[in-house]
Protein backbone atom coordinates (compact mmCIF):
# COMPACT_ATOMS: atom_id res chain seq x y z
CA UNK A 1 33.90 183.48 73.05
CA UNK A 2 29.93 182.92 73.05
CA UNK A 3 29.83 180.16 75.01
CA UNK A 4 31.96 181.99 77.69
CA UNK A 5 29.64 185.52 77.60
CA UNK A 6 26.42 183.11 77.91
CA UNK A 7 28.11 181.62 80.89
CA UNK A 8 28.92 184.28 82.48
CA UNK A 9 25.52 186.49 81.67
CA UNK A 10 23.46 183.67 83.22
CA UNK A 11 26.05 183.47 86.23
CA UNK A 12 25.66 187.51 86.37
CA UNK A 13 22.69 187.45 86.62
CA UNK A 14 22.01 184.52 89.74
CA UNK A 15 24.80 186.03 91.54
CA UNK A 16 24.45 189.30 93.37
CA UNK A 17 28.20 189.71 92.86
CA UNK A 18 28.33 190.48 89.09
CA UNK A 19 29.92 193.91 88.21
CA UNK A 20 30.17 193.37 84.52
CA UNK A 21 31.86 191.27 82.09
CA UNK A 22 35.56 191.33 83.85
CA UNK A 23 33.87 189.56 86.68
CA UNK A 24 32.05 187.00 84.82
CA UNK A 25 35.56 186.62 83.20
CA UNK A 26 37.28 185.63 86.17
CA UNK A 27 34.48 183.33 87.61
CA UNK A 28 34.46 181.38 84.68
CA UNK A 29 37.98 180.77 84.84
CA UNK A 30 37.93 179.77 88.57
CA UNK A 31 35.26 177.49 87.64
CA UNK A 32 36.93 175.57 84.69
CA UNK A 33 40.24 175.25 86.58
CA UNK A 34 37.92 173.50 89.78
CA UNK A 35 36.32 171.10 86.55
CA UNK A 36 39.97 170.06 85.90
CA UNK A 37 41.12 169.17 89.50
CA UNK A 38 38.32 167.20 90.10
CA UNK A 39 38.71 165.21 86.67
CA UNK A 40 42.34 164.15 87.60
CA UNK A 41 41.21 163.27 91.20
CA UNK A 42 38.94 160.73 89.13
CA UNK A 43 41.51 159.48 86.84
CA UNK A 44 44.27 158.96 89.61
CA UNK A 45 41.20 156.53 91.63
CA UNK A 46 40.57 154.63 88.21
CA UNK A 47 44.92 154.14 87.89
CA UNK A 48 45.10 152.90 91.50
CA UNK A 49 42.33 150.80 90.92
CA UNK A 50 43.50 149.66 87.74
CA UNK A 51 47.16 148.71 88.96
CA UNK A 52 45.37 147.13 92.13
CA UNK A 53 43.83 144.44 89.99
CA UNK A 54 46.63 143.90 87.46
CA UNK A 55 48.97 143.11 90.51
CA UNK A 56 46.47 141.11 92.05
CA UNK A 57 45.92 139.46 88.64
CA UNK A 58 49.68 138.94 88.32
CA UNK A 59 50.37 137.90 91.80
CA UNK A 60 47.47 135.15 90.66
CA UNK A 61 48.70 134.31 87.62
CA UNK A 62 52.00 133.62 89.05
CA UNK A 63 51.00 131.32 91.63
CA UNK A 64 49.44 129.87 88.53
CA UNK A 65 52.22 129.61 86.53
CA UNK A 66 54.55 128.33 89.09
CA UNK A 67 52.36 125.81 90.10
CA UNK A 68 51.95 124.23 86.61
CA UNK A 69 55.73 124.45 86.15
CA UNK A 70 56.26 122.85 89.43
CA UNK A 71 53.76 119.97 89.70
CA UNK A 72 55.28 119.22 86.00
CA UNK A 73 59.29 119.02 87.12
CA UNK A 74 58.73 117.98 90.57
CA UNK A 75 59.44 114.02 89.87
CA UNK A 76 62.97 115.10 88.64
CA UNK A 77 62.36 114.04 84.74
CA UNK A 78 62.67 115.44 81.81
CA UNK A 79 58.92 116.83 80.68
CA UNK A 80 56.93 114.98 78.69
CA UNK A 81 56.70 115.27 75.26
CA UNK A 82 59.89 115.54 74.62
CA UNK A 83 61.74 113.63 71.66
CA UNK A 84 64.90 113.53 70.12
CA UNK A 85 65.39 112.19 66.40
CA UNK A 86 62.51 109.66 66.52
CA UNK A 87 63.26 108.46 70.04
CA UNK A 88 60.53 109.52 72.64
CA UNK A 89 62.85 110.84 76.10
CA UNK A 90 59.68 112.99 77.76
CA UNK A 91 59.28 111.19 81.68
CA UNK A 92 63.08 109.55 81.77
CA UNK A 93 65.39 110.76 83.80
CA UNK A 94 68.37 111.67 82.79
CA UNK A 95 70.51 108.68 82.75
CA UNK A 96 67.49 106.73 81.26
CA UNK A 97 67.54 109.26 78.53
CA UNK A 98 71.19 108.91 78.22
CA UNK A 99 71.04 105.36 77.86
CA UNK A 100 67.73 105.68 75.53
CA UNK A 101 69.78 107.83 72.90
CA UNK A 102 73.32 106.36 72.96
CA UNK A 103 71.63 103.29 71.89
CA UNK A 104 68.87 104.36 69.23
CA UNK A 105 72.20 106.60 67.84
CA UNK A 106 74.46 103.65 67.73
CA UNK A 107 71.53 102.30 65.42
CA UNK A 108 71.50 104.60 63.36
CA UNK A 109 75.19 105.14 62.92
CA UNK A 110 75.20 101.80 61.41
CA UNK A 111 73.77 102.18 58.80
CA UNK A 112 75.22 103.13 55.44
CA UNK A 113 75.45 106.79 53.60
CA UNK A 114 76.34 106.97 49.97
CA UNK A 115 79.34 108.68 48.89
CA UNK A 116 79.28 110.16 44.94
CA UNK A 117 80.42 112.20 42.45
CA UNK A 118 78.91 112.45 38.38
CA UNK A 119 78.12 108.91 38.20
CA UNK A 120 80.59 107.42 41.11
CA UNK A 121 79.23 105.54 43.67
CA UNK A 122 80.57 103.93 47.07
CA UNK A 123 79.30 103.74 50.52
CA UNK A 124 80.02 103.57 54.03
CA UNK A 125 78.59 103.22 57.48
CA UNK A 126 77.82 107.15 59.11
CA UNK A 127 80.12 105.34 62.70
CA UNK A 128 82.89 104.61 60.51
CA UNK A 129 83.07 107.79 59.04
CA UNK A 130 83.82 109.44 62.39
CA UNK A 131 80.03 110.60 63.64
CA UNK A 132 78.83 109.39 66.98
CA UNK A 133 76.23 110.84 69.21
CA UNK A 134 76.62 113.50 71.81
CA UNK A 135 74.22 111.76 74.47
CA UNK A 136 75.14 114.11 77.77
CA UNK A 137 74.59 117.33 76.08
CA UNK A 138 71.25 116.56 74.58
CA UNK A 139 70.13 115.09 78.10
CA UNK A 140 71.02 118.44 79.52
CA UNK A 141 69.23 120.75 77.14
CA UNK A 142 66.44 117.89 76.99
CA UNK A 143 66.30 118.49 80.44
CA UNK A 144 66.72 121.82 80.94
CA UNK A 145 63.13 122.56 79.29
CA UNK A 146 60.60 123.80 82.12
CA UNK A 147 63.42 124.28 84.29
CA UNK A 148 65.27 127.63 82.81
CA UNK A 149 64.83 130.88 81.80
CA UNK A 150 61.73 132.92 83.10
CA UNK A 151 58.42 131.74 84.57
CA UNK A 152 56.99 131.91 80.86
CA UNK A 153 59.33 130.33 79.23
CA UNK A 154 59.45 127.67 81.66
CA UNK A 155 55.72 128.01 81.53
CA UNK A 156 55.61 127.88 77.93
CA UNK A 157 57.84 124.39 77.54
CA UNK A 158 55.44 122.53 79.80
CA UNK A 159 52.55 123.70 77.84
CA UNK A 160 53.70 122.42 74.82
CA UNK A 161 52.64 118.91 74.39
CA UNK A 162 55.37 117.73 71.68
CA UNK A 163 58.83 119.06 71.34
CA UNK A 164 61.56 117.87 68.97
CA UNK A 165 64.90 118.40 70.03
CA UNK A 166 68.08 117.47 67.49
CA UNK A 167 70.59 114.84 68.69
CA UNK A 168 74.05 116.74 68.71
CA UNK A 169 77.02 115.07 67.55
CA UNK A 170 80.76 114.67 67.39
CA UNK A 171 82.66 114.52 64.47
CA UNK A 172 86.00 112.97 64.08
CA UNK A 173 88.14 114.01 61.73
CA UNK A 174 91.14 111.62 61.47
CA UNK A 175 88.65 108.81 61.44
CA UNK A 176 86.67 110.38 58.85
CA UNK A 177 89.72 110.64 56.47
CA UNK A 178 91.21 107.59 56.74
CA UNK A 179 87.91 105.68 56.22
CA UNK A 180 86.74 108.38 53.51
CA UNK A 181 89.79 107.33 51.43
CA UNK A 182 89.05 103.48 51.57
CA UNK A 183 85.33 104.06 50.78
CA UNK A 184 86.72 106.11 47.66
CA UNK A 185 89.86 104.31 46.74
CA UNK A 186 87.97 103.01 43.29
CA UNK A 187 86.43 106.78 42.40
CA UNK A 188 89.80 109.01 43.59
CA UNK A 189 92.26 108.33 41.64
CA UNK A 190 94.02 109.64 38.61
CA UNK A 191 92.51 109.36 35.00
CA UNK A 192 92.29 106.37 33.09
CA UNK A 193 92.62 106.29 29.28
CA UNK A 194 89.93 105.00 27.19
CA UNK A 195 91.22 101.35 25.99
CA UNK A 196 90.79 97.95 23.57
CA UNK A 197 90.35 94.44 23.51
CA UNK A 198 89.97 92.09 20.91
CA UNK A 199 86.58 89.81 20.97
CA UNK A 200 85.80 87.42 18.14
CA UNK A 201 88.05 89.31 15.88
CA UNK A 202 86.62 92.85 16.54
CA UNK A 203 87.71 95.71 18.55
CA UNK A 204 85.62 96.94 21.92
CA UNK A 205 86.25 99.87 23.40
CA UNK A 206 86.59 100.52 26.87
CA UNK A 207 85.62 103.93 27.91
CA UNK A 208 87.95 106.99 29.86
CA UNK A 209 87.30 107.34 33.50
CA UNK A 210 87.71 110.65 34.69
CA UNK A 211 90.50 111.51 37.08
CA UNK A 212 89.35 113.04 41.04
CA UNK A 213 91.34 114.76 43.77
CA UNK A 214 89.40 114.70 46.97
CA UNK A 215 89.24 117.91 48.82
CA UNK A 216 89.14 116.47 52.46
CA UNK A 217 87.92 119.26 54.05
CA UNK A 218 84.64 120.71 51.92
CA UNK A 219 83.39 116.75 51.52
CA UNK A 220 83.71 116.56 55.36
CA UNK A 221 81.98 119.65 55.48
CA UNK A 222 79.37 118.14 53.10
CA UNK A 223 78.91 114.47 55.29
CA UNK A 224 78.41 116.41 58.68
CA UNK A 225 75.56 118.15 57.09
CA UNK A 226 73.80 115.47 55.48
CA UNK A 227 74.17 113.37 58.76
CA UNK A 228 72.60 116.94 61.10
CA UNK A 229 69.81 116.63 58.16
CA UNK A 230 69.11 112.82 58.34
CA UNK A 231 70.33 112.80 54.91
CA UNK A 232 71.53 109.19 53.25
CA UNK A 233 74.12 110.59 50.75
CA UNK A 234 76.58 113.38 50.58
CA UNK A 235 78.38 114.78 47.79
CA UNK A 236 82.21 114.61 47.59
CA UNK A 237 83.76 117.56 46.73
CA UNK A 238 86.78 117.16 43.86
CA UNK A 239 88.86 118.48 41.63
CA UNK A 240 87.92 116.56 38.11
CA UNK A 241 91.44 115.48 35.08
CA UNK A 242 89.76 114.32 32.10
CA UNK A 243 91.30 111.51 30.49
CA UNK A 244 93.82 112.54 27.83
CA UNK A 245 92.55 109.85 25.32
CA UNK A 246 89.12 109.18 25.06
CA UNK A 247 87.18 106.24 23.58
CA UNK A 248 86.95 108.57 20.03
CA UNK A 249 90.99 107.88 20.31
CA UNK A 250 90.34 104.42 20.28
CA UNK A 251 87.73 104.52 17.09
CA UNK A 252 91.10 104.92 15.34
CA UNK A 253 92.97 101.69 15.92
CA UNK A 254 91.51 99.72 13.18
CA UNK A 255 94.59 99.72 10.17
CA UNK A 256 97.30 96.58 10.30
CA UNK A 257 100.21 98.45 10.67
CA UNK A 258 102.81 95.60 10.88
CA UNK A 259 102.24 91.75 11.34
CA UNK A 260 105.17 88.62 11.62
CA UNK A 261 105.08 85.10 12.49
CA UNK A 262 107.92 82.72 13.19
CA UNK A 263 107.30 78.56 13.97
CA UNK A 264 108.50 77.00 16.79
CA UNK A 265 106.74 73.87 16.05
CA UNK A 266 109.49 71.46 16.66
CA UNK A 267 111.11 72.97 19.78
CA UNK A 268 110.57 70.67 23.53
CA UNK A 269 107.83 70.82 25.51
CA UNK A 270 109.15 73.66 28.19
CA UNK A 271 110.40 75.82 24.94
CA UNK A 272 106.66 75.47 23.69
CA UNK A 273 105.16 76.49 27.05
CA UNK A 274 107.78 79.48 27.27
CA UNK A 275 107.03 80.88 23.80
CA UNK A 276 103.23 80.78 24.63
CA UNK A 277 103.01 82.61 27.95
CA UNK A 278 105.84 85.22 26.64
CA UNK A 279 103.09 85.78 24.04
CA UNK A 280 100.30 86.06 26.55
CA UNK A 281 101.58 88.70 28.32
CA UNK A 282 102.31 90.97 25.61
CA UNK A 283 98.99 90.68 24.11
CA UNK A 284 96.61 93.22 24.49
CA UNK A 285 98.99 95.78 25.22
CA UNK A 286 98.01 99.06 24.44
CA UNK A 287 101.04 102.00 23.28
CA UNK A 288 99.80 105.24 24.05
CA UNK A 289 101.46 108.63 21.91
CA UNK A 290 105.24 108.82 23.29
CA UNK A 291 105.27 105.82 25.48
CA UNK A 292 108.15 103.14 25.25
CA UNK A 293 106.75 99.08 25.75
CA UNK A 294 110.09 97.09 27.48
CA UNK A 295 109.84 93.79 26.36
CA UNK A 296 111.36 92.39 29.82
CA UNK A 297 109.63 94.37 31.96
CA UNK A 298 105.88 92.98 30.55
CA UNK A 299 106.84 89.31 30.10
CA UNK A 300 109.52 88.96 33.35
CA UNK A 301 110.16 87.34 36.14
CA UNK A 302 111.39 84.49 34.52
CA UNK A 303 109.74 82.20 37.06
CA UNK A 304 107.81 78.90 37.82
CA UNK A 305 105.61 80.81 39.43
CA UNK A 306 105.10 83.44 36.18
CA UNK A 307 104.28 80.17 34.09
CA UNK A 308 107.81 79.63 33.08
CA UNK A 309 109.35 75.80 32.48
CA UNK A 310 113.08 75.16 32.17
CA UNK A 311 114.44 75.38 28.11
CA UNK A 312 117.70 75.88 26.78
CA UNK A 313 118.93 79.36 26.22
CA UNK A 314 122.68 80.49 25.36
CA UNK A 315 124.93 81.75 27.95
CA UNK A 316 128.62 82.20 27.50
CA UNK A 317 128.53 80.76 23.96
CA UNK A 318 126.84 76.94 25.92
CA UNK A 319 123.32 76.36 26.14
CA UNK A 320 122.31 75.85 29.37
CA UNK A 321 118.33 75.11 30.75
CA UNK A 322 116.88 78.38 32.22
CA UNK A 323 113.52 78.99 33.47
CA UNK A 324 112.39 81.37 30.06
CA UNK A 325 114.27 79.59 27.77
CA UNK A 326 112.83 80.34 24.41
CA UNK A 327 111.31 83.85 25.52
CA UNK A 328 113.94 85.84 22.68
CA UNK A 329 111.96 83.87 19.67
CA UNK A 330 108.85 85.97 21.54
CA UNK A 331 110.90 89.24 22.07
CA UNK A 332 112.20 88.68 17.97
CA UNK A 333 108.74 88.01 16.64
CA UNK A 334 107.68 91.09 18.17
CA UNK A 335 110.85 92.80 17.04
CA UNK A 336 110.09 92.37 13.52
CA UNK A 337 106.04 93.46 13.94
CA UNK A 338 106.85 96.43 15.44
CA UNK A 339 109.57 97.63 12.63
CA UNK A 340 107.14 96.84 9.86
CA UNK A 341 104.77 98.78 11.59
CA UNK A 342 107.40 101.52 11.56
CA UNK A 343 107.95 102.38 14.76
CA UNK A 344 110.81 103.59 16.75
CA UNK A 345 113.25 100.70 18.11
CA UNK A 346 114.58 102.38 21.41
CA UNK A 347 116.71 99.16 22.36
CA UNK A 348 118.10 95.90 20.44
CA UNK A 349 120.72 93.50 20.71
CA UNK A 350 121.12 90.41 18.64
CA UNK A 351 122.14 87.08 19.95
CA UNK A 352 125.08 86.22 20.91
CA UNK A 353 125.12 83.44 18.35
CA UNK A 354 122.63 82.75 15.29
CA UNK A 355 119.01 81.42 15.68
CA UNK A 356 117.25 79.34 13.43
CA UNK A 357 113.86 81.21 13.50
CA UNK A 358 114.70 84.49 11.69
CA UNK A 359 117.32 85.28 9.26
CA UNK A 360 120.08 87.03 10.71
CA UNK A 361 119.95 90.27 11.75
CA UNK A 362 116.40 89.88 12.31
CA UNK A 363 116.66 88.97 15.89
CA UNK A 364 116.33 90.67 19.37
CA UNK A 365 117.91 88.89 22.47
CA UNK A 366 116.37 89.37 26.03
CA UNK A 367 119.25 88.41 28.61
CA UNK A 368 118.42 89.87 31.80
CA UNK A 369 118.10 93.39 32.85
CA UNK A 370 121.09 94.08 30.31
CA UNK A 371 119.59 93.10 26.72
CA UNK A 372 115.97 94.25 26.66
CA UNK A 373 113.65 95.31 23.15
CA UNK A 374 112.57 98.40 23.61
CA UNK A 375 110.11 100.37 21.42
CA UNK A 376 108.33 103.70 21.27
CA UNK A 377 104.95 105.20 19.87
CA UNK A 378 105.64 107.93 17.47
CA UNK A 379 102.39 108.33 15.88
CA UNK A 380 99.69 110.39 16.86
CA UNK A 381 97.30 107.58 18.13
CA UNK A 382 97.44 104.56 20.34
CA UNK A 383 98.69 101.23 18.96
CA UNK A 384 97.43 98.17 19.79
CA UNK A 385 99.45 94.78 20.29
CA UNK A 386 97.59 91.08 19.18
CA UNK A 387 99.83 88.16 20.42
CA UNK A 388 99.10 84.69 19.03
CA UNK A 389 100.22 81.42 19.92
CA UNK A 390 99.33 77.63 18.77
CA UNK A 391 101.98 75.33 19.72
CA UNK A 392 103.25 75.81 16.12
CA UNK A 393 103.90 79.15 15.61
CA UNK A 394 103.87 82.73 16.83
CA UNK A 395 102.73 85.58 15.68
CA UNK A 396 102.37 89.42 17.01
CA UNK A 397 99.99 91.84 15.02
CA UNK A 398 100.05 95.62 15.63
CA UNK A 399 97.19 97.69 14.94
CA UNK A 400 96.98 101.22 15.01
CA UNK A 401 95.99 104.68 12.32
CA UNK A 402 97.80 103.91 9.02
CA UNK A 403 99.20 107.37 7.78
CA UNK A 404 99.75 106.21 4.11
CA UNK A 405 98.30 103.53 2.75
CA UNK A 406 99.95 103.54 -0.36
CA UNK A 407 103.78 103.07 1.57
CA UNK A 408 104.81 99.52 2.12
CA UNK A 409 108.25 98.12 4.04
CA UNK A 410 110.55 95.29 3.95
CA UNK A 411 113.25 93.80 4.99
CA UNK A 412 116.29 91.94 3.56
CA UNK A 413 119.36 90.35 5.86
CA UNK A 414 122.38 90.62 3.91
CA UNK A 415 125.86 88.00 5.61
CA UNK A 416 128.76 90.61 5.17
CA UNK A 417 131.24 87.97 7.15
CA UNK A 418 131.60 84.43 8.56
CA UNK A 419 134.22 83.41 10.76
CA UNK A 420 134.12 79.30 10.58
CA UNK A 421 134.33 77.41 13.48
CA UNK A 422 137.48 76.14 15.59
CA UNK A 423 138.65 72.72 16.65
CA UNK A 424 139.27 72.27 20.70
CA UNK A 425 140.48 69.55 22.75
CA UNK A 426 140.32 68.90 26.54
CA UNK A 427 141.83 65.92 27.93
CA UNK A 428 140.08 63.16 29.63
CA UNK A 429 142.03 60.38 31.86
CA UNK A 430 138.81 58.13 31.82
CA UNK A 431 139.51 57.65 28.27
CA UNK A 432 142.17 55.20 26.87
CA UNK A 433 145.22 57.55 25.80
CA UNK A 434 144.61 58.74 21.88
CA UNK A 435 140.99 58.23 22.02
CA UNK A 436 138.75 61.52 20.87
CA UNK A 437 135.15 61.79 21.67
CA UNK A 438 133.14 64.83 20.63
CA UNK A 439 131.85 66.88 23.45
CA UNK A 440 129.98 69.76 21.60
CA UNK A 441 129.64 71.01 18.72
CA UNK A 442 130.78 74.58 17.14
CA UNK A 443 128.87 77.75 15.99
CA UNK A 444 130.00 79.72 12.59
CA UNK A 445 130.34 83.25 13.52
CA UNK A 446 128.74 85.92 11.09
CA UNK A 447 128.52 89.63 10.95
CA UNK A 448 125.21 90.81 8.81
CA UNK A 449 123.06 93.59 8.15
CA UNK A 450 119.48 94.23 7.65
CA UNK A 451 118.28 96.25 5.14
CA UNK A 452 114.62 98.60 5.06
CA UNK A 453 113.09 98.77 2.08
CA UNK A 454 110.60 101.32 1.06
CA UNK A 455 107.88 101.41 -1.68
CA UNK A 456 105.26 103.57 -2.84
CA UNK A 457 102.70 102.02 -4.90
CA UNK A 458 104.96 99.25 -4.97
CA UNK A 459 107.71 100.95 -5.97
CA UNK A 460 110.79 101.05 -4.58
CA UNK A 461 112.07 104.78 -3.21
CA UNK A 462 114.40 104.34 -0.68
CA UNK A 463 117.02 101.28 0.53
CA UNK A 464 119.05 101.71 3.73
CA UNK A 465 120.87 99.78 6.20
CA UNK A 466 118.33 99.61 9.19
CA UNK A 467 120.80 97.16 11.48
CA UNK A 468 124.23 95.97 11.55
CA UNK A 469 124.95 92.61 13.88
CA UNK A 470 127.76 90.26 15.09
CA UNK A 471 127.50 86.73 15.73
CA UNK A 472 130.38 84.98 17.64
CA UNK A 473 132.03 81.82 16.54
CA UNK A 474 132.38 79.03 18.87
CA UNK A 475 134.51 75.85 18.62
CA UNK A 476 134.16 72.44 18.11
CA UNK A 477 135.17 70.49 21.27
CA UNK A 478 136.48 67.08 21.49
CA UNK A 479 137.82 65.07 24.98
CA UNK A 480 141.25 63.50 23.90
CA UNK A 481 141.79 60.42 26.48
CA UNK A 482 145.18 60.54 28.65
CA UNK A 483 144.53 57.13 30.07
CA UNK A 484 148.05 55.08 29.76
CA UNK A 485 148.24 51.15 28.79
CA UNK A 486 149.91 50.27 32.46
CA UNK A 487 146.80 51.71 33.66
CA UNK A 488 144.79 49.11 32.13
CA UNK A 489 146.61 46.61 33.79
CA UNK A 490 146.01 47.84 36.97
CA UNK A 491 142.30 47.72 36.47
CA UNK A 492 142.56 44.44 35.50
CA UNK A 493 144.04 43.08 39.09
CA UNK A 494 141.70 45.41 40.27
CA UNK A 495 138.61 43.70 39.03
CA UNK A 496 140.41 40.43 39.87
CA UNK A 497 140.44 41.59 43.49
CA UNK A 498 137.14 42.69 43.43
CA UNK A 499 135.68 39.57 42.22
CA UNK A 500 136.83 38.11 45.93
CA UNK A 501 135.00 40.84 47.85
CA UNK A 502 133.29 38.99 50.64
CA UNK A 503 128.72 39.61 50.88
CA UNK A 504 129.74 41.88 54.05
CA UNK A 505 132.08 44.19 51.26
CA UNK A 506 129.28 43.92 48.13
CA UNK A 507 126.96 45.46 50.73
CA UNK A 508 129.07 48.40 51.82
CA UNK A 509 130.70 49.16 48.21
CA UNK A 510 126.21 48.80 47.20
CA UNK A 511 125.81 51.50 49.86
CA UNK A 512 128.68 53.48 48.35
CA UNK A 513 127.50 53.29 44.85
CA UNK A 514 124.61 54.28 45.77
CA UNK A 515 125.69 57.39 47.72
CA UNK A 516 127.98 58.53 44.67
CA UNK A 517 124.96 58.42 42.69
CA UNK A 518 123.16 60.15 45.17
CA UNK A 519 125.64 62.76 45.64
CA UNK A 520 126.07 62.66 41.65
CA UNK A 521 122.60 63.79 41.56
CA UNK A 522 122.73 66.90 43.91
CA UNK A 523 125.48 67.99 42.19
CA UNK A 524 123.55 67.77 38.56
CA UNK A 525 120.29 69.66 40.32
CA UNK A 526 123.21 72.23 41.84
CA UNK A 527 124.99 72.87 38.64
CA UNK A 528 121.17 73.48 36.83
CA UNK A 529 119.69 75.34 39.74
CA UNK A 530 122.90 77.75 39.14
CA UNK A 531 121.95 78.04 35.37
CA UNK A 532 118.52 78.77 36.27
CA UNK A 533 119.62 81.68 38.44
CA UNK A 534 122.07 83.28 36.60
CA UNK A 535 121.39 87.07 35.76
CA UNK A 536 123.30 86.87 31.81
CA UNK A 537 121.10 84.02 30.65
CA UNK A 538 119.58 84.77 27.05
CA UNK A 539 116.27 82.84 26.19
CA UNK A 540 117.39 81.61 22.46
């Protein structure tokens, strides 16, 4: 090139040597290459150099480094700085630290976290829901700063003049659950209808609750995370049930579908407070679509303790004084609401004799676990059941969704038999021989039926036998005395004798009186306790 034929003209002509442009060539060539070694000579010395005072600066550094890390974990503590959750652990050692955290934890732990769902609320403290603090492995990684990993990391922790560390934890499981479940006992649980009550005369509806099924393990899941996050409430995870009536079921009871009152005005004082808490209980009962109300089961035991006095009530064709005596005039009352109201009678006995407070056929008898009144909703909406009770009479209302106001039922009884009354005797030898003395007196028997009348716009369309019943017969009992005329004599020399007793005999034949009576007594209180508890007794 030009630059190359300049050089090597000049150098041609300075140089004795030159024989032309092949020379010149070759000179300039050894002359470059010569350039070249000498400028790598140069740049080796400036590498040497250069890696001389990087190790020197590193060796420097080092001893820097070290010595910041070491004069800062020579005392055996963890760095300052350091905190955990709030709680300041820099210059403790490590059982202070230990100590430091357990404690501030345990704090915390104690207080509350929400539980909830839609609009469910409960609460409970974090400790008893299984978290607790997991002091020793914090310490360690607390303390571990400045202390691991390389000379700049170690390096970099001391520098750094605040560093949050998280507390870790333990979780326990079986703990959690069986607390979880107590702290949700009121929100998990299965569905609840929408309901009534009767206030001042009007209807108030009680809304559906919605039905949950806790799923144990996501809501765990959910409360460890909201306790790593310092979080005060965790959701619960669930499976939702609606409610299969809802308060726009209960909109619809608002039609009287059947209403009947009997009067029990003149019955004793237990009788009175029997009918009235037999009534009690029933009211307010609510009949969902398909569901069957047992008389017994809502108004029994039959117990002092249940609000129950002793009254008379038939048993084996005798009245005898039962705890519940009276409750049938309840069960009946009901009885003949609920078939004007037209729904289904499931169960129904009558008595085993007549009753004064209905006519016959009209009746249902509660005796036990073996005569109950059983009824079912047919209809398409609830029913509701309004029991009333004023020391005179009784009266049950049901309410409900009238399907056709235009139909109207009744009732007639209709006597298809009687069976009069017997005469019985039972001797007595405390009565003079030929004397009679009525002991009790006998029932008619009857057989009846009840009829259900139907009418459209008052108008009679259909009549049929809704009942049939039998009512026993009972006798008339009289004691006949047995006591002979010789016998009277005797008594006479008796008294005679008596008369002559001396004080010392008065006293003893006193004490003996008075343990007969005594004696008399227990046997009474046995004889009525037995009543009490016997399993057949029917509340008249």
């Amino acid at each position: 090139n030009e630059k190359e034929k300049i050089f090597c003209i000049r150098y041609c002509n300075s140089s004795d040597h030159c024989d032309g442009w092949n020379n010149g060539s070759r000179i300039f060539d050894d002359v470059r290459m010569n350039l070249e070694r000498k400028k790598e000579e140069t740049m080796k010395k400036k590498i040497i150099i250069a890696v001389a005072v990087i190790v020197i600066l590193a060796a420097g550094g080092t001893f820097y480094l070290n010595h910041k890390v070491s004069s800062a974990v020579k005392d055996g503590k963890i760095i300052k700085g350091v905190s955990c959750e709030g709680i300041s652990i820099g210059g403790m050692t490590r059982s202070e630290a230990k100590d430091a955290i357990e404690s501030h934890m345990k704090e915390i732990h104690q207080e509350k976290i929400t539980l909830y769902v839609d609009d469910e609320r409960s609460s409970a403290k974090i400790e008893d829901l299984g978290a607790f603090a997991e002091a020793d492995k914090t310490v360690e990684e607390a303390y571990a700063l400045g202390r691991s990993g390389s000379i700049f990391t170690k390096y970099s922790d001391v520098k750094e003049k605040k560093y949050k560390l998280p507390v870790y934890r333990k979780y326990d499981k079986a703990k959690f659950e069986k607390n979880v479940k107590k702290a949700t006992k009121k929100i998990v649980s299965e569905p609840r209808n929408a309901s009534v009550k009767r206030k001042a005369g009007k209807f108030v509806v009680i809304k559906e609750k919605t039905g949950y099924t806790l799923n144990m393990n996501e809501t765990f899941a959910n409360f460890k995370k909201a306790v790593e996050a310092g979080k005060h409430q965790f959701e619960l995870d669930v499976v939702k049930k609606k409610a299969k009536y809802t308060s726009k079921d209960m909109a619809e009871i608002k039609d009287v579908l059947g209403t009947y009152t009997t009067e029990y005005g003149g019955s004793p004082y237990g009788r009175k407070v029997n009918v009235a808490n037999g009534a009690s209980k029933i009211n307010g009962s609510i009949v969902y679509p398909g569901e069957t109300l047992s008389v017994y089961k809502t108004v029994s035991p039959f117990t002092k303790e249940n609000g129950y006095a002793l009254a008379g009530s038939y048993e084996n064709g005798q009245t005898v004084q039962t705890y519940g005596g009276g409750i049938c005039q309840v069960s009946t009352t009901l009885y003949n609401a609920v078939i004007r109201a037209e729904l289904k009678i499931v169960e129904r006995f009558p008595h085993s004799m007549t009753v004064h407070y209905v006519p016959r056929s009209a009746d249902a008898a509660i005796a036990g676990t073996h005569k109950d009144m059983k009824f079912k909703n047919t209809f398409d909406t609830p029913i509701y059941i309004e029991g009333k009770a004023n020391g005179s009479t009784i009266t049950f209302t049901v309410y409900g969704k009238k399907k056709d106001p235009k139909r109207t039922v009744e009732f007639l009884s209709e006597t298809t038999q009687v069976k009069e009354s017997s005469e019985s005797t039972v001797s007595d030898n405390t009565l003079a021989e030929g004397q009679k003395v009525l002991e009790s007196y006998g029932h008619t028997g009857y057989s009846a039926r009840l009829w259900k009348i139907v009418k459209i716009n008052g108008k009679q369309v259909s009549k049929k036998v809704f009942n049939t019943s039998t009512y026993m017969s009972t006798p008339t009992v009289y004691r006949v005395g047995t006591k002979k005329a010789e016998d009277k004599k005797d008594d006479k020399k008796d008294k005679k004798k008596d008369s002559k007793e001396t004080t010392a005999q008065k006293s003893e034949t006193t004490t003996a009186a008075h343990k007969s009576t005594t004696a008399a007594q227990k046997s009474t209180t046995a004889k009525r306790s037995a009543a009490v508890k016997s399993q057949g007794s029917t509340g008249n």
